[in-house]
C-alpha atoms as a PDB file:
ATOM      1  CA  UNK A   1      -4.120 -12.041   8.241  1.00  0.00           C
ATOM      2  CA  UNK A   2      -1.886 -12.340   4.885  1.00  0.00           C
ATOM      3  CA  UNK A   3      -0.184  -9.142   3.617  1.00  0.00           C
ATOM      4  CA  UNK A   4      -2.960  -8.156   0.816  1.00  0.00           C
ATOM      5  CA  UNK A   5      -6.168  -8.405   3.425  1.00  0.00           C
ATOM      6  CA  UNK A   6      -3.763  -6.593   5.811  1.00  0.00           C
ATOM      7  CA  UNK A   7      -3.107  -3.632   3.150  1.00  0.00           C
ATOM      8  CA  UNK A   8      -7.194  -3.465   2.727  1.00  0.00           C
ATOM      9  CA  UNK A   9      -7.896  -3.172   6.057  1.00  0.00           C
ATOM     10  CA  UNK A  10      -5.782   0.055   6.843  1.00  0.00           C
ATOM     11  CA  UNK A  11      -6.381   1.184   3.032  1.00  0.00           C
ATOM     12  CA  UNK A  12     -10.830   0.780   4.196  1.00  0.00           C
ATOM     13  CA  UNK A  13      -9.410   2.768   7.566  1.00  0.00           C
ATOM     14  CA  UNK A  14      -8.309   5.970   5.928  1.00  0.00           C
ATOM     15  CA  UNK A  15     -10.619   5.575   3.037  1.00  0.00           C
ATOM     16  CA  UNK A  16     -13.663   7.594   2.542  1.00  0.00           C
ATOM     17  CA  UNK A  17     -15.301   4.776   0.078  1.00  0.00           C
ATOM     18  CA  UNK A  18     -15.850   1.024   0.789  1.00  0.00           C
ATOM     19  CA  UNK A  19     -12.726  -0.283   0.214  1.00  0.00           C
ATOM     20  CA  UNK A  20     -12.926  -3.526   1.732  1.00  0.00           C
ATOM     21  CA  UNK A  21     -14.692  -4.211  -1.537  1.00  0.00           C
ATOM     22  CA  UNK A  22     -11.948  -3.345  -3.903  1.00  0.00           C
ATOM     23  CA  UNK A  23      -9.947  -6.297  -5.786  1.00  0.00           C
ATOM     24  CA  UNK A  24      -6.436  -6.591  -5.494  1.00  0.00           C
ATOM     25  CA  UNK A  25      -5.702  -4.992  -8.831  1.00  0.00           C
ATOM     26  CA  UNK A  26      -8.479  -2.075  -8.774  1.00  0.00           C
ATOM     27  CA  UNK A  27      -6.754   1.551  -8.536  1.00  0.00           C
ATOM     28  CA  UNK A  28      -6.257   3.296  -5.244  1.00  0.00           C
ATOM     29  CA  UNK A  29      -5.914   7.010  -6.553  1.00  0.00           C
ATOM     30  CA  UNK A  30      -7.367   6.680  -9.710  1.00  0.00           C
ATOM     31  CA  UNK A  31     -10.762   5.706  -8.769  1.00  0.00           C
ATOM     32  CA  UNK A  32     -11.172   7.768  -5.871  1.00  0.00           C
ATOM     33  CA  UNK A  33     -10.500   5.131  -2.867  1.00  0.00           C
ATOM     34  CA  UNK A  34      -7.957   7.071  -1.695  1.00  0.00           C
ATOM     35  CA  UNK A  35      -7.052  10.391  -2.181  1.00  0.00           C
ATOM     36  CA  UNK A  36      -3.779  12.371  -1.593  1.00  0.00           C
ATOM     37  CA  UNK A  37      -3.719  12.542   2.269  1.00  0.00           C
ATOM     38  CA  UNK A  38      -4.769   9.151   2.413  1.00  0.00           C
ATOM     39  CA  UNK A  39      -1.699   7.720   0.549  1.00  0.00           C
ATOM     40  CA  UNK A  40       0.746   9.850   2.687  1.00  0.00           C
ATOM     41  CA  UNK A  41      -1.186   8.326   5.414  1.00  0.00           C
ATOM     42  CA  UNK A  42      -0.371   4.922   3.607  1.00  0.00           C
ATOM     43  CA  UNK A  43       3.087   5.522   2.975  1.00  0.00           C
ATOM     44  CA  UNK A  44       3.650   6.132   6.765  1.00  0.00           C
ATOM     45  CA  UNK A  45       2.071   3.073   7.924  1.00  0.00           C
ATOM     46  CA  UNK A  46       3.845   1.144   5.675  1.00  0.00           C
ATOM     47  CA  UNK A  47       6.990   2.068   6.787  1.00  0.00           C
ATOM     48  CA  UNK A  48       6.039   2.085  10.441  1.00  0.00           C
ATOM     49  CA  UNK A  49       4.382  -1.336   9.990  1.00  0.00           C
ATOM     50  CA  UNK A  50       6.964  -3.502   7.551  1.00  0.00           C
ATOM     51  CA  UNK A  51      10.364  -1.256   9.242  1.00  0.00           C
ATOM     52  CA  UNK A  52      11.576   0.303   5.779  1.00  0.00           C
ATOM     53  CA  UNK A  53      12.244   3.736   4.773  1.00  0.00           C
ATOM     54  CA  UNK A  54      10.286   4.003   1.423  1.00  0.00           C
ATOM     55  CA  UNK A  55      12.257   6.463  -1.512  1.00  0.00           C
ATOM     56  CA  UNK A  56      10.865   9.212  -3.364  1.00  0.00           C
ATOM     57  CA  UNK A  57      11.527   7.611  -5.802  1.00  0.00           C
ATOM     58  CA  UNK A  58       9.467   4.590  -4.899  1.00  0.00           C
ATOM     59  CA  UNK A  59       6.313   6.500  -5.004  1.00  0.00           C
ATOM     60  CA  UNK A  60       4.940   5.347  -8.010  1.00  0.00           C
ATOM     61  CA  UNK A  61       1.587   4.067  -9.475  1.00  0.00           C
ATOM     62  CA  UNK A  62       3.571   0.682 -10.146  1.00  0.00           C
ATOM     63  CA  UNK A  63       4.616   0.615  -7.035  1.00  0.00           C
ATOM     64  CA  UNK A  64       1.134   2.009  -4.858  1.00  0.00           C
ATOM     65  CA  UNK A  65      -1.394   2.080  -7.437  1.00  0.00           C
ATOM     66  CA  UNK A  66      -2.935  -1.190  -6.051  1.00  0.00           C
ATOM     67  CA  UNK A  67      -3.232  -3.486  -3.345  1.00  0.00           C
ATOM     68  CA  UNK A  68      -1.582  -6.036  -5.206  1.00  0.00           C
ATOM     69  CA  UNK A  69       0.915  -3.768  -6.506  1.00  0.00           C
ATOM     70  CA  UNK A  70       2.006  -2.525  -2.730  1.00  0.00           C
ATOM     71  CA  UNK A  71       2.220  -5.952  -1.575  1.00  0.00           C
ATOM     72  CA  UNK A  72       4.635  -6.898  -4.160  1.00  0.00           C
ATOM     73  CA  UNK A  73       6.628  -3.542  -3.088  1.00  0.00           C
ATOM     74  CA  UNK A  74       6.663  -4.511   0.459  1.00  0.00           C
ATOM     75  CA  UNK A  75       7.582  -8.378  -0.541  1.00  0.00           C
ATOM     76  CA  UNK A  76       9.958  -6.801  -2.466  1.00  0.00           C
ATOM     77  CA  UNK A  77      11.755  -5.174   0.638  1.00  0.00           C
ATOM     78  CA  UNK A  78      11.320  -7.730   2.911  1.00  0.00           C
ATOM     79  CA  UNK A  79      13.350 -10.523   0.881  1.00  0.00           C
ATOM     80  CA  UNK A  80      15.634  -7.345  -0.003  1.00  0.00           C
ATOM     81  CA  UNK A  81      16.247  -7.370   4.090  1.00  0.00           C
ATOM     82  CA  UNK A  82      16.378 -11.226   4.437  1.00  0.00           C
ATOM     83  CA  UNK A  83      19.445 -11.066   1.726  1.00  0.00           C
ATOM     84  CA  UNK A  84      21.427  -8.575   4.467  1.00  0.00           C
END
């Protein structure tokens, strides 16, 4: 399963909408698909899942505010950890 279907999948899990039907680039917060639990929810499993503690200051709407946007983050972290 590549890393954007994989994001979906736990995103439709803790989502109270149908969120296997959002795009890549449709807002998680902003249109309702998930709402404030749900992202801390998110922000757990993604450092559980990809082994990375995740900043304060890393949670941002360019940073979690879409699919597409998270899997660029967590790209971002795993070439970060490839360069150690």
């Amino acid at each position: 399963m590549d890393l954007r279907n994989k994001i979906r999948s736990f995103v439709a899990s803790v989502s109270s909408s149908a969120a296997t039907d959002i795009d890549n680039d449709d807002a998680l917060l902003d249109t309702g698909v998930i709402d404030s639990v749900a992202m801390i929810e998110l922000v757990v499993w993604v450092e559980e899942e990809f082994g990375f503690s995740i900043e304060i200051d890393e949670l941002t709407q360019d940073n979690f505010g879409t699919i597409d946007r998270l899997a660029k983050f967590i790209e971002s972290h795993d070439s970060e950890s490839a360069k150690r």
